[in-house]
C-alpha atoms as a PDB file:
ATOM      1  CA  UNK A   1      90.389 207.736 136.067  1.00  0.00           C
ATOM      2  CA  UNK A   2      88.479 206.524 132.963  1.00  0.00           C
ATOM      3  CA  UNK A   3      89.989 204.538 130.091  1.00  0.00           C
ATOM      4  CA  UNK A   4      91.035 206.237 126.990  1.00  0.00           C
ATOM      5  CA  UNK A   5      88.718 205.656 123.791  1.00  0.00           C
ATOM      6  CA  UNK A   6      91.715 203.315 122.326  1.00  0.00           C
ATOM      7  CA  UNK A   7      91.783 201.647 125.340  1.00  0.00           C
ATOM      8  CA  UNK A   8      87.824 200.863 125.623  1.00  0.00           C
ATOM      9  CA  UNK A   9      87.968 199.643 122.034  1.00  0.00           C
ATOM     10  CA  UNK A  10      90.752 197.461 122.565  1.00  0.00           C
ATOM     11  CA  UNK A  11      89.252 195.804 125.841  1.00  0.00           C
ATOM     12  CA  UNK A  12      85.730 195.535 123.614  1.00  0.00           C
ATOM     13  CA  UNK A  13      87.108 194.010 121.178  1.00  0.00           C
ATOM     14  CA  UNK A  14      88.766 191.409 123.031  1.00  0.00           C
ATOM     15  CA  UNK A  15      86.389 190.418 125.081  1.00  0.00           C
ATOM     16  CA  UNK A  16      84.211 189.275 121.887  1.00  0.00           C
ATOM     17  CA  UNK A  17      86.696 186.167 121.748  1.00  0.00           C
ATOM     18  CA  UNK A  18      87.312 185.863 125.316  1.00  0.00           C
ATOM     19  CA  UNK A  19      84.784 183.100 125.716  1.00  0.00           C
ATOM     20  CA  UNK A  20      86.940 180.948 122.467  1.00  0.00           C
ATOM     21  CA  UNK A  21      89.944 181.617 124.225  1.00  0.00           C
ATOM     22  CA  UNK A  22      88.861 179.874 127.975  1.00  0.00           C
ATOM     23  CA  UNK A  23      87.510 177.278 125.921  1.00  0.00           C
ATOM     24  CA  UNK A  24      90.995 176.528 123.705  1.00  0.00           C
ATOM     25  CA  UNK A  25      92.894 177.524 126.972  1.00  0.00           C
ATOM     26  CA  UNK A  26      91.244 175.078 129.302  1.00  0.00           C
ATOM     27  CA  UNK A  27      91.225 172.180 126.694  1.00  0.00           C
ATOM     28  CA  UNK A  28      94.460 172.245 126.135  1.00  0.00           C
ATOM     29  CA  UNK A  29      95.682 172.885 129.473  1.00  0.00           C
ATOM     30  CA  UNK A  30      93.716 169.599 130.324  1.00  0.00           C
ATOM     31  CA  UNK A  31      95.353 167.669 127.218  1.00  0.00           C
ATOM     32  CA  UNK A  32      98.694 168.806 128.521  1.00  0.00           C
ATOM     33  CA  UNK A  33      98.261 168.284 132.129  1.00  0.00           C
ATOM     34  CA  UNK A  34      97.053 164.476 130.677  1.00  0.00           C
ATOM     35  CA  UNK A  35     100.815 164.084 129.037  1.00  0.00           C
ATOM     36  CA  UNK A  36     102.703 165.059 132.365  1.00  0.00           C
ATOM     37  CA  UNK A  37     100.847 162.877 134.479  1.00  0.00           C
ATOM     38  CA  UNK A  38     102.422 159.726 132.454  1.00  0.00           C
ATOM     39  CA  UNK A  39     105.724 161.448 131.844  1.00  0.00           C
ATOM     40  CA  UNK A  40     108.865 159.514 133.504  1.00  0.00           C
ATOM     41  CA  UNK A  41     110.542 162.824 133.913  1.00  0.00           C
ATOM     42  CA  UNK A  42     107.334 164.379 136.097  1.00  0.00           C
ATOM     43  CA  UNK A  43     106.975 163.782 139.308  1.00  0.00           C
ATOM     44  CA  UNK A  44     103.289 165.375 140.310  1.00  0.00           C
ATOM     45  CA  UNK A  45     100.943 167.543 138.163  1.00  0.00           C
ATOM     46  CA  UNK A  46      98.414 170.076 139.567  1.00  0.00           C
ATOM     47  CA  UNK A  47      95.378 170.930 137.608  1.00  0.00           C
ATOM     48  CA  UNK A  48      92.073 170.538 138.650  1.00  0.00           C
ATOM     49  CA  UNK A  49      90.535 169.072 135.792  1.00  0.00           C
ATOM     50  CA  UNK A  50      92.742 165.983 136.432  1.00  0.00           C
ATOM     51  CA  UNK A  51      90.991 162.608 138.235  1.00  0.00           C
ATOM     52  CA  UNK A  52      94.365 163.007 140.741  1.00  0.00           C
ATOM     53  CA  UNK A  53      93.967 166.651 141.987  1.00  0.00           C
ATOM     54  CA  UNK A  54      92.307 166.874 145.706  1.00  0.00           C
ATOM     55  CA  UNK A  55      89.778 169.162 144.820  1.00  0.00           C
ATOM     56  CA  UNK A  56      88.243 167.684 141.735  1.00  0.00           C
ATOM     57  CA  UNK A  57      84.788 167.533 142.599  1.00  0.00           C
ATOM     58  CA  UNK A  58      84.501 171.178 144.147  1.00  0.00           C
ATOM     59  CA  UNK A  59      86.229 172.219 140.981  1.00  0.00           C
ATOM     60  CA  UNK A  60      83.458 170.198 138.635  1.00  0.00           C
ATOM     61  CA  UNK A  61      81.094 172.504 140.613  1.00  0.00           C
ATOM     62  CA  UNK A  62      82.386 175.642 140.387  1.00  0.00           C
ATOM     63  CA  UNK A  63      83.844 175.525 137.335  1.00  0.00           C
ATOM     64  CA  UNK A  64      81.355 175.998 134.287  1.00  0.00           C
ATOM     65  CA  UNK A  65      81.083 173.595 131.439  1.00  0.00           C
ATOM     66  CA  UNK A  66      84.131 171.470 132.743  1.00  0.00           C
ATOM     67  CA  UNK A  67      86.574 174.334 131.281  1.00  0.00           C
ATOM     68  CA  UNK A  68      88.876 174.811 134.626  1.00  0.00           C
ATOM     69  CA  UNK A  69      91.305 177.310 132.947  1.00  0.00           C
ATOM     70  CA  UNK A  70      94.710 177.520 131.625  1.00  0.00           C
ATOM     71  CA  UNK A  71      97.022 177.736 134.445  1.00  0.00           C
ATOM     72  CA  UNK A  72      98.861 173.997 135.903  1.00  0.00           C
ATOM     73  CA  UNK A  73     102.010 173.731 137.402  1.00  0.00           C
ATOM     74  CA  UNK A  74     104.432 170.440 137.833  1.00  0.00           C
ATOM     75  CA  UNK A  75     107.256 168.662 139.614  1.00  0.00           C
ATOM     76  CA  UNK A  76     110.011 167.761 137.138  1.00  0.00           C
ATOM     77  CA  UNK A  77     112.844 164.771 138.466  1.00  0.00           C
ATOM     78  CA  UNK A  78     115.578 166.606 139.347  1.00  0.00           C
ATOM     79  CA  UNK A  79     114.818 169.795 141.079  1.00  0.00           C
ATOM     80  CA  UNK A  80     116.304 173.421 140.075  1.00  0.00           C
ATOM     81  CA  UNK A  81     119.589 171.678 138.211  1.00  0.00           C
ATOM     82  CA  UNK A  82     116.479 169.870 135.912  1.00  0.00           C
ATOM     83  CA  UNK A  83     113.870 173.073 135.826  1.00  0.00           C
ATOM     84  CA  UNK A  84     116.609 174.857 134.367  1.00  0.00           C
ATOM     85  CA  UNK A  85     117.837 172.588 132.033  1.00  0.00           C
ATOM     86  CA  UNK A  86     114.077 172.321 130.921  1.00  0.00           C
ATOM     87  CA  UNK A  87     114.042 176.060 130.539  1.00  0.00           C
ATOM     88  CA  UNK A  88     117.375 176.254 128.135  1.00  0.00           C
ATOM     89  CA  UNK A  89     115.721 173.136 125.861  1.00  0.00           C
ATOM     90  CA  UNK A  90     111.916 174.531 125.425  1.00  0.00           C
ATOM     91  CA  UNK A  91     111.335 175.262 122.028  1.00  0.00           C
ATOM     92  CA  UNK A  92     108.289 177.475 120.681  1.00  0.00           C
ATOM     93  CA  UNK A  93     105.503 177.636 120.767  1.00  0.00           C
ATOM     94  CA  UNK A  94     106.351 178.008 124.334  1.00  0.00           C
ATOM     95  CA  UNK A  95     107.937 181.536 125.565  1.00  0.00           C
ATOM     96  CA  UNK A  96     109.594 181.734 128.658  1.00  0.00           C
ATOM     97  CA  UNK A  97     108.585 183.849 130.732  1.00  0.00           C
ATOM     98  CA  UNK A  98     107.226 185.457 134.277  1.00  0.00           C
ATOM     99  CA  UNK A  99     103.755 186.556 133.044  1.00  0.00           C
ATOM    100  CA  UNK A 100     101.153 184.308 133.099  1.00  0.00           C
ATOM    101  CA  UNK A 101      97.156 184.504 131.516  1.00  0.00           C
ATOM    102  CA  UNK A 102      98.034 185.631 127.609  1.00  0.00           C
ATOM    103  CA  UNK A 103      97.324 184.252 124.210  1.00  0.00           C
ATOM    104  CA  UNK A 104     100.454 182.664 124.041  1.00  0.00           C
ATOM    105  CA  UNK A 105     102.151 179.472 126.263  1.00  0.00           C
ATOM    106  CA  UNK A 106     104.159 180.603 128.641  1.00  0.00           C
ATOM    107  CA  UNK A 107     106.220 178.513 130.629  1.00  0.00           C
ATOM    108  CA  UNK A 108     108.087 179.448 133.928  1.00  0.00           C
ATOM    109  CA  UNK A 109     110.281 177.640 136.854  1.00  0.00           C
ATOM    110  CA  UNK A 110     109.652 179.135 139.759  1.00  0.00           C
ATOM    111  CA  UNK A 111     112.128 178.561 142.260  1.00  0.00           C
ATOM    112  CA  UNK A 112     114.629 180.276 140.190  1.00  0.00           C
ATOM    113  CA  UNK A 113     112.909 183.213 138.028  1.00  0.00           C
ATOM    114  CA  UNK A 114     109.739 184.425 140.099  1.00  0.00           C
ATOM    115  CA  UNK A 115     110.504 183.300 143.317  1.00  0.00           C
ATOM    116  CA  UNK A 116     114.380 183.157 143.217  1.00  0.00           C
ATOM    117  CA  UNK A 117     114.539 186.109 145.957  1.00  0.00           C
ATOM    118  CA  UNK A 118     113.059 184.060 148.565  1.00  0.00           C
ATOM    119  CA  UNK A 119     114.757 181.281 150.329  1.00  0.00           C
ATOM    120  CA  UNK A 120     114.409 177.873 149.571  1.00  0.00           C
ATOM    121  CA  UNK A 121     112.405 177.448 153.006  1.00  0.00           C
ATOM    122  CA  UNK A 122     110.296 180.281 152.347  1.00  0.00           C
ATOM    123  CA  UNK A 123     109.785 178.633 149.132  1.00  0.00           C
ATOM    124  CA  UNK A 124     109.262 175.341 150.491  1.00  0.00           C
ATOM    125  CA  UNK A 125     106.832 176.915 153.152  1.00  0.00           C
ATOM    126  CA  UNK A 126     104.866 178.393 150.427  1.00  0.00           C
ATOM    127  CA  UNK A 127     104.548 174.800 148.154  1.00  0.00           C
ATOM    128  CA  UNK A 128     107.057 175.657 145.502  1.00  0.00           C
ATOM    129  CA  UNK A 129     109.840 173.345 145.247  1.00  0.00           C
ATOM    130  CA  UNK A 130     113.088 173.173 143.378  1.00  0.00           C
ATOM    131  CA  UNK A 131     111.415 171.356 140.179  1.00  0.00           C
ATOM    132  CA  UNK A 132     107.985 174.216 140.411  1.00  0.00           C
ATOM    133  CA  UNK A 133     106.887 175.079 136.486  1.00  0.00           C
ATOM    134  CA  UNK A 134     104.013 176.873 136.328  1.00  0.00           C
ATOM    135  CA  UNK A 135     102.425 176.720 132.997  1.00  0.00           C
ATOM    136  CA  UNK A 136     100.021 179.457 131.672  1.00  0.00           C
ATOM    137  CA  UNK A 137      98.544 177.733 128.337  1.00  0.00           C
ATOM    138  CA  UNK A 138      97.855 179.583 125.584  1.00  0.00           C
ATOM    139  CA  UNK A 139      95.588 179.072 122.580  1.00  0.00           C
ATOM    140  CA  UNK A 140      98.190 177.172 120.124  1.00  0.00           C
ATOM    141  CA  UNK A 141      97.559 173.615 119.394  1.00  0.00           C
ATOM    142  CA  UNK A 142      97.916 171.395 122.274  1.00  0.00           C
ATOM    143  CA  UNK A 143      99.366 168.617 120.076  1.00  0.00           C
ATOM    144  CA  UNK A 144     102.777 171.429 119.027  1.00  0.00           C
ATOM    145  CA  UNK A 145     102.404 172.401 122.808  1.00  0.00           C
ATOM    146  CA  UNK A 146     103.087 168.326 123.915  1.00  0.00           C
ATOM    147  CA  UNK A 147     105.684 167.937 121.508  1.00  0.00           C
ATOM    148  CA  UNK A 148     107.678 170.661 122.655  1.00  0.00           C
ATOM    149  CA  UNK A 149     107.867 169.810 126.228  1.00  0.00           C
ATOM    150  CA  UNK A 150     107.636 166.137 125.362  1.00  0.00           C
ATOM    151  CA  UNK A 151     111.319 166.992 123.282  1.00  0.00           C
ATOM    152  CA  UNK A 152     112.595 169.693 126.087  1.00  0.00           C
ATOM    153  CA  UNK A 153     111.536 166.366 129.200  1.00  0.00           C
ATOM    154  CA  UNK A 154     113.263 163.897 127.870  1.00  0.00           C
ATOM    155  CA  UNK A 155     116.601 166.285 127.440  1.00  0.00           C
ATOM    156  CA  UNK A 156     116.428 166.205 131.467  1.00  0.00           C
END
């Protein structure tokens, strides 16, 4: 099959901003991933920009310019009972969600939206615990982005 002409425009046109986008994306996603790591109400934070995540230095070499992308994920105190409670008290700009990679923030825990089918030793087996959210950072301001997990955190 071959794309439609709307289609072809659409993906043309996007990918003239696609290079702005990883840069916002990855910036913030950094910033953010910055905030958990001090948060009380966080127990780990996996992004490989951060000086804590195993892979650091690979990641520095692979990954161009320092931008390592948009995507984190995080252990909040508490496990599911706390993931959820984060998920009724996250205000926009976040959108809750089980898509990940679009313009906007999207914020998801795991254990009981994308991977609630599984058991929790499957889930365990595969690294995702009760407390999992996986971030996918958009391009809004990081600082509106901090504040509203920052107010939705300390609810827990």
């Amino acid at each position: 099959n071959i794309m439609s002409p709307m289609t072809a425009f659409l993906m043309l046109q996007s990918m003239k901003t696609m290079g702005l986008r990883i840069k916002q994306q990855s910036t913030s996603a950094m910033k953010i991933a910055t905030f958990l790591e001090s948060h009380p109400n966080v127990e780990k934070v996996v992004y490989p920009g951060l000086a804590s995540h195993p892979q650091k230095e690979l990641a520095d070499r692979q990954h161009r310019n320092g931008l390592h992308g948009g995507m984190l994920w995080f252990d909040v105190v508490g496990g599911d009972t706390a993931a959820i409670k984060l998920m009724d008290n996250v205000k926009r700009p976040w959108t809750l969600c089980e898509n990940l990679g679009a313009s906007e923030s999207i914020i998801t825990a795991c254990a009981v939206m994308t991977h609630a089918n599984m058991t929790k030793e499957g889930r365990q087996t595969a690294g995702i615990s009760d407390g999992f959210i996986r971030i996918s950072v958009g391009i809004e301001d990081p600082d509106d982005l901090i504040r509203g997990l920052d107010e939705a955190l300390r609810q827990l």
